[in-house]
N, C-alpha and C. Protein backbone atom coordinates (compact mmCIF):
# COMPACT_ATOMS: atom_id res chain seq x y z
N UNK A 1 6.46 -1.61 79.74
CA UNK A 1 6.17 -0.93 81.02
C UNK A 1 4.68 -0.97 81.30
N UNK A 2 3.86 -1.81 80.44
CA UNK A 2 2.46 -2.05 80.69
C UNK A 2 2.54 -2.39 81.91
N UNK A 3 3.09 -3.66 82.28
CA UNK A 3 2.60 -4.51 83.43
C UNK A 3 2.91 -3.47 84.46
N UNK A 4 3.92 -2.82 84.72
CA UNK A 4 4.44 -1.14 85.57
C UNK A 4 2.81 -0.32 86.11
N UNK A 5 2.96 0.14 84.82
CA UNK A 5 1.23 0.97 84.84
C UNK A 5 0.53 0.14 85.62
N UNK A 6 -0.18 -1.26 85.34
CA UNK A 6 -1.33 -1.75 85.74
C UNK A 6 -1.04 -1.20 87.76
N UNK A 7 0.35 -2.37 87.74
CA UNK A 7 0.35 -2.42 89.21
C UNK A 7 0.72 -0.73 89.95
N UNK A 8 0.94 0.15 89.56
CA UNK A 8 1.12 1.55 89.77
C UNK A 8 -0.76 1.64 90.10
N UNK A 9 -1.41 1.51 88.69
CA UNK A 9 -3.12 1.67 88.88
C UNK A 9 -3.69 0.45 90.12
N UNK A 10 -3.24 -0.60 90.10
CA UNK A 10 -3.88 -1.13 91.48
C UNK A 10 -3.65 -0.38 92.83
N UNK A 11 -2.66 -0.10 92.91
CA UNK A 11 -1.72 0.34 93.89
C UNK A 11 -2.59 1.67 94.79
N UNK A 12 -3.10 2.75 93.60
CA UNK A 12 -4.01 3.59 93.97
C UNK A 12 -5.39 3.46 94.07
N UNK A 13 -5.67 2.63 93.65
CA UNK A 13 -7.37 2.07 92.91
C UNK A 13 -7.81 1.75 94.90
N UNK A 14 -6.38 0.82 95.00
CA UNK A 14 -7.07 0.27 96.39
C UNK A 14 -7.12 0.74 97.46
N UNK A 15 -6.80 2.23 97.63
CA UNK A 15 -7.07 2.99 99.22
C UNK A 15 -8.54 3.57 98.77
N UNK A 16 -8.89 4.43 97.15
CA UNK A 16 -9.60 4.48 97.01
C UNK A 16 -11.15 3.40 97.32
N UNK A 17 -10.92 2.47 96.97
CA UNK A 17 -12.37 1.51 96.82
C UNK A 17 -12.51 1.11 98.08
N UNK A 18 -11.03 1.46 99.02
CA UNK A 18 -11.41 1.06 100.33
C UNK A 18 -12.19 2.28 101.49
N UNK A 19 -12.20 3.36 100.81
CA UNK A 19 -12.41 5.10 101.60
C UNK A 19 -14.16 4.72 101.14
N UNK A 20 -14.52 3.86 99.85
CA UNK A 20 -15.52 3.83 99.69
C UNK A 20 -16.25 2.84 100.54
N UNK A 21 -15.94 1.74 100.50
CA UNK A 21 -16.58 0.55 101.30
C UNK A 21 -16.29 1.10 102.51
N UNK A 22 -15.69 2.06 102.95
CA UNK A 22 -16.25 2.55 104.79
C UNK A 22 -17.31 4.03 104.74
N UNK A 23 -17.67 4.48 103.47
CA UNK A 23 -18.10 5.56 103.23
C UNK A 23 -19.63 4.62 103.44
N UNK A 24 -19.45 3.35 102.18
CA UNK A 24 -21.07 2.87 102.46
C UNK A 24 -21.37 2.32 103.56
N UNK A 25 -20.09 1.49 104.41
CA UNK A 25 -20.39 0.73 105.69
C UNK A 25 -21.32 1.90 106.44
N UNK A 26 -20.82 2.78 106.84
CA UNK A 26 -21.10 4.11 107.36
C UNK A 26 -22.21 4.44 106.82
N UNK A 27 -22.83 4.48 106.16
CA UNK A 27 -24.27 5.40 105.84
C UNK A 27 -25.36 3.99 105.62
N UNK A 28 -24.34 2.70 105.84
CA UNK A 28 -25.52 1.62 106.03
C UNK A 28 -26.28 2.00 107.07
């Protein structure tokens, strides 16, 4: 159920890193 986990952890990783890259677009 490794491979489970990883794509479960991408799955969330990527709204996160995306809230960020408009957090920095934004304070560019």
């Amino acid at each position: 159920e490794e491979e489970r986990q990883k794509e479960l952890e991408e799955i969330y990783m990527l709204p996160r890193m995306r809230n960020c890259a408009k957090q920095i677009s934004s304070n560019g």
